[in-house]
C-alpha atoms as a PDB file:
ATOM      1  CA  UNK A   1      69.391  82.250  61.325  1.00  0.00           C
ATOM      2  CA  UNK A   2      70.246  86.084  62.297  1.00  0.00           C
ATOM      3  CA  UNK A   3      68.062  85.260  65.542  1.00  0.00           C
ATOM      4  CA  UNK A   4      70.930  82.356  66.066  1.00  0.00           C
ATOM      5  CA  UNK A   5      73.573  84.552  65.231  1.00  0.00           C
ATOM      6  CA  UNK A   6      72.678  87.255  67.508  1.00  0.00           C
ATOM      7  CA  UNK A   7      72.266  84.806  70.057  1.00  0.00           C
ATOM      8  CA  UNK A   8      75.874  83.293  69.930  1.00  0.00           C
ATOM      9  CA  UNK A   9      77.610  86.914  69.898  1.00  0.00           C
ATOM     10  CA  UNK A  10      75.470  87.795  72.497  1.00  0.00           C
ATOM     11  CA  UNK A  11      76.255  84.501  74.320  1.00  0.00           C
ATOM     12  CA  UNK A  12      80.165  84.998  74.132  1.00  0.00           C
ATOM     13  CA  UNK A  13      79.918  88.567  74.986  1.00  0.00           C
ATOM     14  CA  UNK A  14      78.846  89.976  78.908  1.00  0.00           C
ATOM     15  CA  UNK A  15      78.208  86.995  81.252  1.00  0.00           C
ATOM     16  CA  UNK A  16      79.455  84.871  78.576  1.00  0.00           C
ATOM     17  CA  UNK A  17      82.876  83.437  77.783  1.00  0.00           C
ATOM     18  CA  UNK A  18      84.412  86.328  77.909  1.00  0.00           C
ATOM     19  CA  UNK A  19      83.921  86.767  81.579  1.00  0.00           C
ATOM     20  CA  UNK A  20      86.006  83.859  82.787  1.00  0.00           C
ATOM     21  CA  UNK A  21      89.520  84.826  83.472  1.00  0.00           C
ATOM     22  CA  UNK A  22      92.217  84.650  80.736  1.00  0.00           C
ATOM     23  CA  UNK A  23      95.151  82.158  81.155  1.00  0.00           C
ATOM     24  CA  UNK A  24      98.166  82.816  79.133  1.00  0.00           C
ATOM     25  CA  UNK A  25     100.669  80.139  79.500  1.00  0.00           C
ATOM     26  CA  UNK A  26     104.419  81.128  78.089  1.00  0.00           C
ATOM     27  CA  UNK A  27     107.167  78.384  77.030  1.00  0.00           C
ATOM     28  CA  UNK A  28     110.596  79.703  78.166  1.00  0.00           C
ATOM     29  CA  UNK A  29     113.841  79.005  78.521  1.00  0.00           C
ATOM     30  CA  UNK A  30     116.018  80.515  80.892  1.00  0.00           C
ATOM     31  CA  UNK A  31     118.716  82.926  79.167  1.00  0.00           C
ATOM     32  CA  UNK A  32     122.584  82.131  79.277  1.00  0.00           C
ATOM     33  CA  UNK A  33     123.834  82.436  82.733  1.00  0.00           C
ATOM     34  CA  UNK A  34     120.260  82.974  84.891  1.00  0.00           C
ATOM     35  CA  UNK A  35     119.685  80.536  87.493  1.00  0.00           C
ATOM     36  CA  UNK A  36     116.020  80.015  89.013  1.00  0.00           C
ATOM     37  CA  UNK A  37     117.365  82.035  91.927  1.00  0.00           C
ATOM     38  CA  UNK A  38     118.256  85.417  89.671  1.00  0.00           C
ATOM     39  CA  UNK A  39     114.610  84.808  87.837  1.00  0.00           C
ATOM     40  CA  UNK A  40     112.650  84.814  91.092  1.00  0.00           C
ATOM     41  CA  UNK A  41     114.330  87.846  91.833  1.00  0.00           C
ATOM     42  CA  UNK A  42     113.698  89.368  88.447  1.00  0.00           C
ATOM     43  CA  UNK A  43     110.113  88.313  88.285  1.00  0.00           C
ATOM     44  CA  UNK A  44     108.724  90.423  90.965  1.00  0.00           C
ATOM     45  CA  UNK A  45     110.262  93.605  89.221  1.00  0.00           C
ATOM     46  CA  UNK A  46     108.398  92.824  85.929  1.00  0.00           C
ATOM     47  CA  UNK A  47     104.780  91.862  87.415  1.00  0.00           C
ATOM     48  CA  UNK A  48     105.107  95.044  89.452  1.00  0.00           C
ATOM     49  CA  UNK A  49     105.532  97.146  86.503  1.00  0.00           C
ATOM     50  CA  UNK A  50     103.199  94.720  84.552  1.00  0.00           C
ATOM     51  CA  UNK A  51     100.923  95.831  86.763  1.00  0.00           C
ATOM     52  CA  UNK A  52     100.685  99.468  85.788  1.00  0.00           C
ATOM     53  CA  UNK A  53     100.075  98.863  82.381  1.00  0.00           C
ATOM     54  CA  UNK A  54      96.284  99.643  81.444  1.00  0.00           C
ATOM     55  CA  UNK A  55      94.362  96.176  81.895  1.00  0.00           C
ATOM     56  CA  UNK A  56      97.403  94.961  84.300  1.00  0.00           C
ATOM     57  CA  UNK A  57      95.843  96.106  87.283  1.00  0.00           C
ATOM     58  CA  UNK A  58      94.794  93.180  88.347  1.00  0.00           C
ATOM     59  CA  UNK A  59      96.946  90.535  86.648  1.00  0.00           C
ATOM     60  CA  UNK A  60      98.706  87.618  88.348  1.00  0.00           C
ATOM     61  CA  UNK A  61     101.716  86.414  87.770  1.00  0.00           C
ATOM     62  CA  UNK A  62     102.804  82.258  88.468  1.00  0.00           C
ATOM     63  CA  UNK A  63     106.578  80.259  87.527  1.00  0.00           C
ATOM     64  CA  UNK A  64     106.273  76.887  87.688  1.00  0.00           C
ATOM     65  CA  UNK A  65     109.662  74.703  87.248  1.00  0.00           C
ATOM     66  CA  UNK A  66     109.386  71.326  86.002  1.00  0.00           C
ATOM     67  CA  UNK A  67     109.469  68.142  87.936  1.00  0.00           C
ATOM     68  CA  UNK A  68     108.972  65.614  85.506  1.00  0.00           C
ATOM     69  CA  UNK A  69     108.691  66.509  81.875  1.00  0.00           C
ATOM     70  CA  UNK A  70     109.266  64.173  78.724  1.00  0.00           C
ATOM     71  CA  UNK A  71     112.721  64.456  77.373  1.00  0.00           C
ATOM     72  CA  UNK A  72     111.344  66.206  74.529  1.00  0.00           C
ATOM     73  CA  UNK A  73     110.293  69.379  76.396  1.00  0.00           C
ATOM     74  CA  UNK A  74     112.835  72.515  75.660  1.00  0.00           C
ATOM     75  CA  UNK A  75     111.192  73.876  77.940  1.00  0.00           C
ATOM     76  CA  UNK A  76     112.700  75.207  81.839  1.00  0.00           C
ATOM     77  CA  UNK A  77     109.649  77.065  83.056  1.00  0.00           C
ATOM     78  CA  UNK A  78     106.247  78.161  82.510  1.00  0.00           C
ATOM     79  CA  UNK A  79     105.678  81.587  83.256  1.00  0.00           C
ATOM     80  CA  UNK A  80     101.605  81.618  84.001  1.00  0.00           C
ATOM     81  CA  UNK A  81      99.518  85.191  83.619  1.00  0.00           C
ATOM     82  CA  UNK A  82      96.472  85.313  84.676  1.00  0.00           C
ATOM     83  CA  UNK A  83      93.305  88.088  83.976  1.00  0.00           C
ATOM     84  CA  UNK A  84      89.927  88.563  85.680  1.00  0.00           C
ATOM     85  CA  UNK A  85      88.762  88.672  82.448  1.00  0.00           C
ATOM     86  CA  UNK A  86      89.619  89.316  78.512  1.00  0.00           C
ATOM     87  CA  UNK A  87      88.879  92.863  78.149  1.00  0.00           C
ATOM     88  CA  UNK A  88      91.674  93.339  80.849  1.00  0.00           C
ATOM     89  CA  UNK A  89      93.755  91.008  78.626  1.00  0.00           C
ATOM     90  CA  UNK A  90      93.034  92.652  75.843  1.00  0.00           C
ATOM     91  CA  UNK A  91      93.650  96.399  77.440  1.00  0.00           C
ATOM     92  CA  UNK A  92      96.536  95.062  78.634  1.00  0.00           C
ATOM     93  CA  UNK A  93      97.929  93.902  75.130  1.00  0.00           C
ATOM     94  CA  UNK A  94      97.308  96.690  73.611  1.00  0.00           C
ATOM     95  CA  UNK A  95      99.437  98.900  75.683  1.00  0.00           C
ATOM     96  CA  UNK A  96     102.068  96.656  76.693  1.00  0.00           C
ATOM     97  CA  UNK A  97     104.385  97.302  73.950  1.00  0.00           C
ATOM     98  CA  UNK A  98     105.267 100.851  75.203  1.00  0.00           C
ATOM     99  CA  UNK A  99     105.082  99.607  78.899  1.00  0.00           C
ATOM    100  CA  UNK A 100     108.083  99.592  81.191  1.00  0.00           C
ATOM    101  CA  UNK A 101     107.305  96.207  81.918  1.00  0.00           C
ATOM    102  CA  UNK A 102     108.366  95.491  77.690  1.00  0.00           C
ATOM    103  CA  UNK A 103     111.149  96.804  78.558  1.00  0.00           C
ATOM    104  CA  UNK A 104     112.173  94.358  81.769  1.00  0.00           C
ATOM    105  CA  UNK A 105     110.949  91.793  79.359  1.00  0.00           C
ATOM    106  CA  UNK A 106     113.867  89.517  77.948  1.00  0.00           C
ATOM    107  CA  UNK A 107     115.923  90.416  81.156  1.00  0.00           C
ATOM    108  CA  UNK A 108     115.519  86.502  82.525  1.00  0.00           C
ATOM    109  CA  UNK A 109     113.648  84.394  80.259  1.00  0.00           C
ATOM    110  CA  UNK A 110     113.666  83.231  76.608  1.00  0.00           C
ATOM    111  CA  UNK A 111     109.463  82.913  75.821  1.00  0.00           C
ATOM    112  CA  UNK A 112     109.176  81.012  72.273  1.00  0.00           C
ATOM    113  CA  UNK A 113     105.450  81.388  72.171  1.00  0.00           C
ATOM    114  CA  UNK A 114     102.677  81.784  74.568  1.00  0.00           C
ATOM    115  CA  UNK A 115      98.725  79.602  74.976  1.00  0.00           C
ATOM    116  CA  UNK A 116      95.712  81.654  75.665  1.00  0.00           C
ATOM    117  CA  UNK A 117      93.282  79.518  77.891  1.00  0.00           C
ATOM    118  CA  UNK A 118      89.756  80.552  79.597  1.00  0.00           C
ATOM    119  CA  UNK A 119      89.388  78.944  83.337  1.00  0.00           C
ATOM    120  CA  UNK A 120      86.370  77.646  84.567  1.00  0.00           C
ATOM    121  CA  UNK A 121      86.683  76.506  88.309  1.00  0.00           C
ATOM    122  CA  UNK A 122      85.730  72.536  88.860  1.00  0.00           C
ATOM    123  CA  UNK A 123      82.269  72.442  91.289  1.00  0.00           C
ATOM    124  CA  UNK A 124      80.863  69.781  92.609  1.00  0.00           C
END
């Protein structure tokens, strides 16, 4: 059992799951008064200080605005970060909150909560 054990940390550690990129997809609503036009200018500004956050180095930064959504969505955009990998993530995390880029945050977008997803490209 301990052999198993080992083998499953070991497993989801180094080549493992943790090595495939980390996809965090945000909810968000754009605030009172923004149009998509004032975001996409915004957006830039925050990914670039984003980006010198330790574990930001490297992120990646997507919007995508809806084209057809269910009625029930409350949602205007998806703002899409993505990480080579999850100690980047996590790096990242952990030093965001005293970040410049914290500070842009709220500028443009309401974010109600956030998905964490791992991406494995499709081969043939």
């Amino acid at each position: 059992m301990k052999k198993a054990i080992a083998g499953l940390i070991l497993g989801l550690s180094g080549a493992g799951v943790f090595a495939a990129p980390a996809i965090q997809v945000w909810d968000c609503a754009l605030k009172e008064g923004v149009e998509e036009v004032a975001l996409m200018e915004h957006a830039p500004k925050w990914l670039e200080a984003a980006r010198k956050v330790d574990g930001g180095e490297n992120v990646q930064g997507r919007i995508f605005f809806p084209v057809a959504i269910p009625s029930s969505a409350h949602t205007d955009v998806k703002f899409v970060m993505r990480w080579p990998n999850f100690s980047e993530y996590g790096r990242f995390w952990d030093a965001y909150p005293e970040s410049d880029a914290a500070e842009l945050e709220g500028k443009a977008l309401n974010c109600a909560g956030s998905s964490l997803w791992e991406e494995h490209p499709l081969t043939k």
